[in-house]
C-alpha atoms as a PDB file:
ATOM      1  CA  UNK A   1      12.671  18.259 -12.348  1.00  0.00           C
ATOM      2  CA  UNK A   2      11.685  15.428  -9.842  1.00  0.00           C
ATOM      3  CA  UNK A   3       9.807  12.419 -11.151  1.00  0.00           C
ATOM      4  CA  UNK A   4       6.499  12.354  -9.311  1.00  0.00           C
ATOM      5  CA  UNK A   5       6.151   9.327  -7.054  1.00  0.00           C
ATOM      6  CA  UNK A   6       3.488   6.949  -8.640  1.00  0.00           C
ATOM      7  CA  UNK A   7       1.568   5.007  -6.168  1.00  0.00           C
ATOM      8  CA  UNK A   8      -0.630   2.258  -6.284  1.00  0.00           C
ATOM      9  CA  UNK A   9      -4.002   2.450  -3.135  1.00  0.00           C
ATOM     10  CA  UNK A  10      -5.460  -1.073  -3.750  1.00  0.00           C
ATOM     11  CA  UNK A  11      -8.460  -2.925  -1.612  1.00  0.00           C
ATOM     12  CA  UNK A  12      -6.928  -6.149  -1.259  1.00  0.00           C
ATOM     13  CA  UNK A  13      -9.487  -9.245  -0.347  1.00  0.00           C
ATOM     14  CA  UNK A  14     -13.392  -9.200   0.013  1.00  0.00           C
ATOM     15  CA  UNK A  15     -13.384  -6.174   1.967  1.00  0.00           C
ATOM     16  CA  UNK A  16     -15.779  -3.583   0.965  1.00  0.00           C
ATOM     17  CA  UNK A  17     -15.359  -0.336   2.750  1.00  0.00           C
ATOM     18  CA  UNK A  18     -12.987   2.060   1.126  1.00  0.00           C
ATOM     19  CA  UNK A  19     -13.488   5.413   2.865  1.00  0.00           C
ATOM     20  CA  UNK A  20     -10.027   5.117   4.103  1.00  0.00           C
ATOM     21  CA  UNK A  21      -8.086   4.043   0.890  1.00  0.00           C
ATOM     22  CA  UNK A  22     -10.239   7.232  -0.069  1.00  0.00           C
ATOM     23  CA  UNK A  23      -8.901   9.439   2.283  1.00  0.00           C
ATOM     24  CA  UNK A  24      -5.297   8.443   1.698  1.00  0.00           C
ATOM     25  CA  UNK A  25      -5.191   8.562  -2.128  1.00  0.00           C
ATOM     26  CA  UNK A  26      -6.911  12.243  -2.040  1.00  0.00           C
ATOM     27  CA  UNK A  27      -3.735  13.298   0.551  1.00  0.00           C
ATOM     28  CA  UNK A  28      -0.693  11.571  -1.840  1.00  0.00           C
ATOM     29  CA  UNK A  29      -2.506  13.054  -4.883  1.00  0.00           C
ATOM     30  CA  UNK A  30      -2.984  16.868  -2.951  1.00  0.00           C
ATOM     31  CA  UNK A  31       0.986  16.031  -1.731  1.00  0.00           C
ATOM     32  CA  UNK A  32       1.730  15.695  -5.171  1.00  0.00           C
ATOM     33  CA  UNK A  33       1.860  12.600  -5.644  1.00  0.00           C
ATOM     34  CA  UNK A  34       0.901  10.165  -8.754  1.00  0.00           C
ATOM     35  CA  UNK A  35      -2.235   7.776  -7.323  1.00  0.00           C
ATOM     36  CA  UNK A  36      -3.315   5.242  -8.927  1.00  0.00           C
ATOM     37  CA  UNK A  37      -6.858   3.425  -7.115  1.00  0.00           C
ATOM     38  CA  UNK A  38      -7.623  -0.222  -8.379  1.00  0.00           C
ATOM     39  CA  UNK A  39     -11.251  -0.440  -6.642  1.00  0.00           C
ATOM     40  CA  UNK A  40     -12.588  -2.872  -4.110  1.00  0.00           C
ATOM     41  CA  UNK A  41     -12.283  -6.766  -3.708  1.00  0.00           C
ATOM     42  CA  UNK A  42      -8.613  -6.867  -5.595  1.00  0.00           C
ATOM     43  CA  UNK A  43      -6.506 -10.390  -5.662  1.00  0.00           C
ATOM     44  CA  UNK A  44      -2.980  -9.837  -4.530  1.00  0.00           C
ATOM     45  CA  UNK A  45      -2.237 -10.838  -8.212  1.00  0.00           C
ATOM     46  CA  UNK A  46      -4.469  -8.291  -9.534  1.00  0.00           C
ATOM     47  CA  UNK A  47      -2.516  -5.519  -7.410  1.00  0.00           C
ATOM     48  CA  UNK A  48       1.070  -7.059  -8.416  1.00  0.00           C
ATOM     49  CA  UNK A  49      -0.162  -6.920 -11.968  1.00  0.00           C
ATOM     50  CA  UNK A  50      -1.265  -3.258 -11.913  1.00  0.00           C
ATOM     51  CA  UNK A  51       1.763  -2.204  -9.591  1.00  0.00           C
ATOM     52  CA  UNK A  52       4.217  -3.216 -12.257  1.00  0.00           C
ATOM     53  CA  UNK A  53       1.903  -1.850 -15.228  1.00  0.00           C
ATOM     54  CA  UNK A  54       1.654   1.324 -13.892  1.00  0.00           C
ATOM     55  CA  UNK A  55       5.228   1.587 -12.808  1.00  0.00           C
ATOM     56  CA  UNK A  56       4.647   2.257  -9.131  1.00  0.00           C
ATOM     57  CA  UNK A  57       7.344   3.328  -6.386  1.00  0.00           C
ATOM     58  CA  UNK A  58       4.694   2.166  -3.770  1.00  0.00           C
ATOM     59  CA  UNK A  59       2.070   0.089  -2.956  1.00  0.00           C
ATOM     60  CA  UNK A  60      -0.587   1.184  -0.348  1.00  0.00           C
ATOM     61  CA  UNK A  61      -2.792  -1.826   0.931  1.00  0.00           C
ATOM     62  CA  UNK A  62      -5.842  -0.727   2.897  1.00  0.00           C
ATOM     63  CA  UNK A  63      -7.252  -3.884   4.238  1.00  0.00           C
ATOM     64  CA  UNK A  64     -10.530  -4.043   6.929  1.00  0.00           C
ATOM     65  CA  UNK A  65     -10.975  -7.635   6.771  1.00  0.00           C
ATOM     66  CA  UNK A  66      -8.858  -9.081   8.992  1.00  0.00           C
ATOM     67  CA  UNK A  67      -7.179 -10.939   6.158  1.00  0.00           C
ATOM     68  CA  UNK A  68      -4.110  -8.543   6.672  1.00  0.00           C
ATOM     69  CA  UNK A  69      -1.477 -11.342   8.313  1.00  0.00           C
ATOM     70  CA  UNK A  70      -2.260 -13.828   4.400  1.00  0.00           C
ATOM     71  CA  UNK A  71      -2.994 -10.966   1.959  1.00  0.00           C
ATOM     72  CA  UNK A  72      -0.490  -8.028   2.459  1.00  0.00           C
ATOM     73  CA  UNK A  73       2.650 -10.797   2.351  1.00  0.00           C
ATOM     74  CA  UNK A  74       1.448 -12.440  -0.597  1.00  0.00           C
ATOM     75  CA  UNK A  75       1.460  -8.973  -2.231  1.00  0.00           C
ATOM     76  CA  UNK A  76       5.093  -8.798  -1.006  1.00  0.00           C
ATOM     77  CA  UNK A  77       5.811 -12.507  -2.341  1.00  0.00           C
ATOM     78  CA  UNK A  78       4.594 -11.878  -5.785  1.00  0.00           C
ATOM     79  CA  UNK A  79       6.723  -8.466  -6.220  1.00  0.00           C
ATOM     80  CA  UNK A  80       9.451 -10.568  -5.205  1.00  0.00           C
ATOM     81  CA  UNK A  81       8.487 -13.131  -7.792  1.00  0.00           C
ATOM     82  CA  UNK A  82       8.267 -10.312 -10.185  1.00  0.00           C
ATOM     83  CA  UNK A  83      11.744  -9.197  -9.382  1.00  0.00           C
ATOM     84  CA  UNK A  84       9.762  -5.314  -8.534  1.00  0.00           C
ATOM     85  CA  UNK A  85      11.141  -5.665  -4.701  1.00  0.00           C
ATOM     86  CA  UNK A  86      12.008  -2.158  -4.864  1.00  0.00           C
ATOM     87  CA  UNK A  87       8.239  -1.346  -4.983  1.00  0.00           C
ATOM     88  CA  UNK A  88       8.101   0.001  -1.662  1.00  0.00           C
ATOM     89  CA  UNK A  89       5.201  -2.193   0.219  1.00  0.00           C
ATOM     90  CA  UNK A  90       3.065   0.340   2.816  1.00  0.00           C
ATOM     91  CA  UNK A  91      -0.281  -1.364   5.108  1.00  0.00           C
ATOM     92  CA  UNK A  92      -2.995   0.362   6.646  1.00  0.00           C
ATOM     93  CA  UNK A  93      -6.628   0.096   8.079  1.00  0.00           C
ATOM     94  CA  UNK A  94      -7.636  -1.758  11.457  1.00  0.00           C
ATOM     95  CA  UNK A  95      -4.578  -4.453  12.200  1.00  0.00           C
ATOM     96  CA  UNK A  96      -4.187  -5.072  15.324  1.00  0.00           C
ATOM     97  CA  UNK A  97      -0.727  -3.612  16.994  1.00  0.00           C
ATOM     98  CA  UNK A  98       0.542  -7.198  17.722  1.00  0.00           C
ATOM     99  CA  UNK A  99       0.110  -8.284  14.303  1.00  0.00           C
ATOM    100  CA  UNK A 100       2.406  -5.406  12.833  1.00  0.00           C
ATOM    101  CA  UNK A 101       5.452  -6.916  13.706  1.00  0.00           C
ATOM    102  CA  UNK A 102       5.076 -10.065  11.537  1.00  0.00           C
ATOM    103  CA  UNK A 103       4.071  -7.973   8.526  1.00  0.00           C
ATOM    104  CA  UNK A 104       7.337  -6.240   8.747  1.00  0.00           C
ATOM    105  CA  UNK A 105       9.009  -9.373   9.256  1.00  0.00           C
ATOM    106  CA  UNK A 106       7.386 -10.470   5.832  1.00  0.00           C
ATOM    107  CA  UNK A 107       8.281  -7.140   3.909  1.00  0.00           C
ATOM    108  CA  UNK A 108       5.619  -4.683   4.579  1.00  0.00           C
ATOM    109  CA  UNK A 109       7.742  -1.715   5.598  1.00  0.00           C
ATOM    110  CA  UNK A 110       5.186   0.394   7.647  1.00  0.00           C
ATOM    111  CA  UNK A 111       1.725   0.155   9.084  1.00  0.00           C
ATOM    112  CA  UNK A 112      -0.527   3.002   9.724  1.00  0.00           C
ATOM    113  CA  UNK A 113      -3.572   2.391  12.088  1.00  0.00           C
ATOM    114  CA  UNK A 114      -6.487   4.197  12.501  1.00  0.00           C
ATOM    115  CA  UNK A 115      -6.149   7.903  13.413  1.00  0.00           C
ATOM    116  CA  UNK A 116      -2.529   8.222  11.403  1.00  0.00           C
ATOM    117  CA  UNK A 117      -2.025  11.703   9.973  1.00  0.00           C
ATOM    118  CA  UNK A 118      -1.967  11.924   6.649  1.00  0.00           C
ATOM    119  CA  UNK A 119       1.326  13.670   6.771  1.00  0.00           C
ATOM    120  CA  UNK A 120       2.950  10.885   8.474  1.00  0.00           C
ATOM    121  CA  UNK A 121       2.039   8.701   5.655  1.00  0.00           C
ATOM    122  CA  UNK A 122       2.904  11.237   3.372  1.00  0.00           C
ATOM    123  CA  UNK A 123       6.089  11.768   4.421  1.00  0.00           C
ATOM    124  CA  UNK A 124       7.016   7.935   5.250  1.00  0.00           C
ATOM    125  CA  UNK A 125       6.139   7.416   1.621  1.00  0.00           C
ATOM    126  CA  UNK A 126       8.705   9.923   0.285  1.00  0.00           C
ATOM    127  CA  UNK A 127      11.375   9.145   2.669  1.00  0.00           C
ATOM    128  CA  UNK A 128      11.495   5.512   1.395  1.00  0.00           C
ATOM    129  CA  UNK A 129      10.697   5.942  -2.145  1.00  0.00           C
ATOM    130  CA  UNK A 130      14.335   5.533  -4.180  1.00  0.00           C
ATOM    131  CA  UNK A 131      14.272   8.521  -6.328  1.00  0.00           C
END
């Protein structure tokens, strides 16, 4: 039997709208997936914390804030720091297209914008998880 893929949907930053984080933990939970939601208004060190508690394969940021470009690499940083690099680190919410390509640079392996099928995260998700 397959170990279910555990993943971590976290609000990173003073951002307080979480319809979307919403939206994506009930799809990897209905794909059969293992979600874990820390809340609103989490420090990066809060969500590196509860990734490696929980034993996550992936870390889903959902960020609104405009804070994406400091916040989502720090997360990256501090799983580094934590030698948990294999965590794979997934972005999403309003980021503007020419600020994906330096998040990816810094270790944030996909962004999805809004309007992204669920399935596309879905599946991105278990592509890149190491099983």
């Amino acid at each position: 039997m397959d170990k279910l893929i555990r993943v971590l949907v976290a609000k990173p930053g003073l951002d307080g709208h979480d319809r979307g984080a919403k939206v994506i933990a009930r799809a990897l939970r209905d794909a059969g997936m293992e979600v874990i939601y820390t809340g609103l208004r989490q420090t990066p060190e809060q969500i590196v914390s509860a990734a490696i508690q929980e034993d996550v394969d992936c870390v889903a940021l959902s960020i609104l804030s405009g804070a994406h470009n400091t916040l989502l690499p720090k997360v990256v940083e501090l799983l580094e720091a934590e030698n948990a690099s294999d965590i794979l680190v997934i972005g999403g919410g309003v980021i503007p297209t020419d600020d994906i390509p330096f998040l990816k640079e810094k270790g944030v392996k996909e962004i999805f914008t809004p309007g992204t099928p669920t399935q596309t995260t879905i599946d991105f998700i278990k592509a890149n998880v190491a099983q």
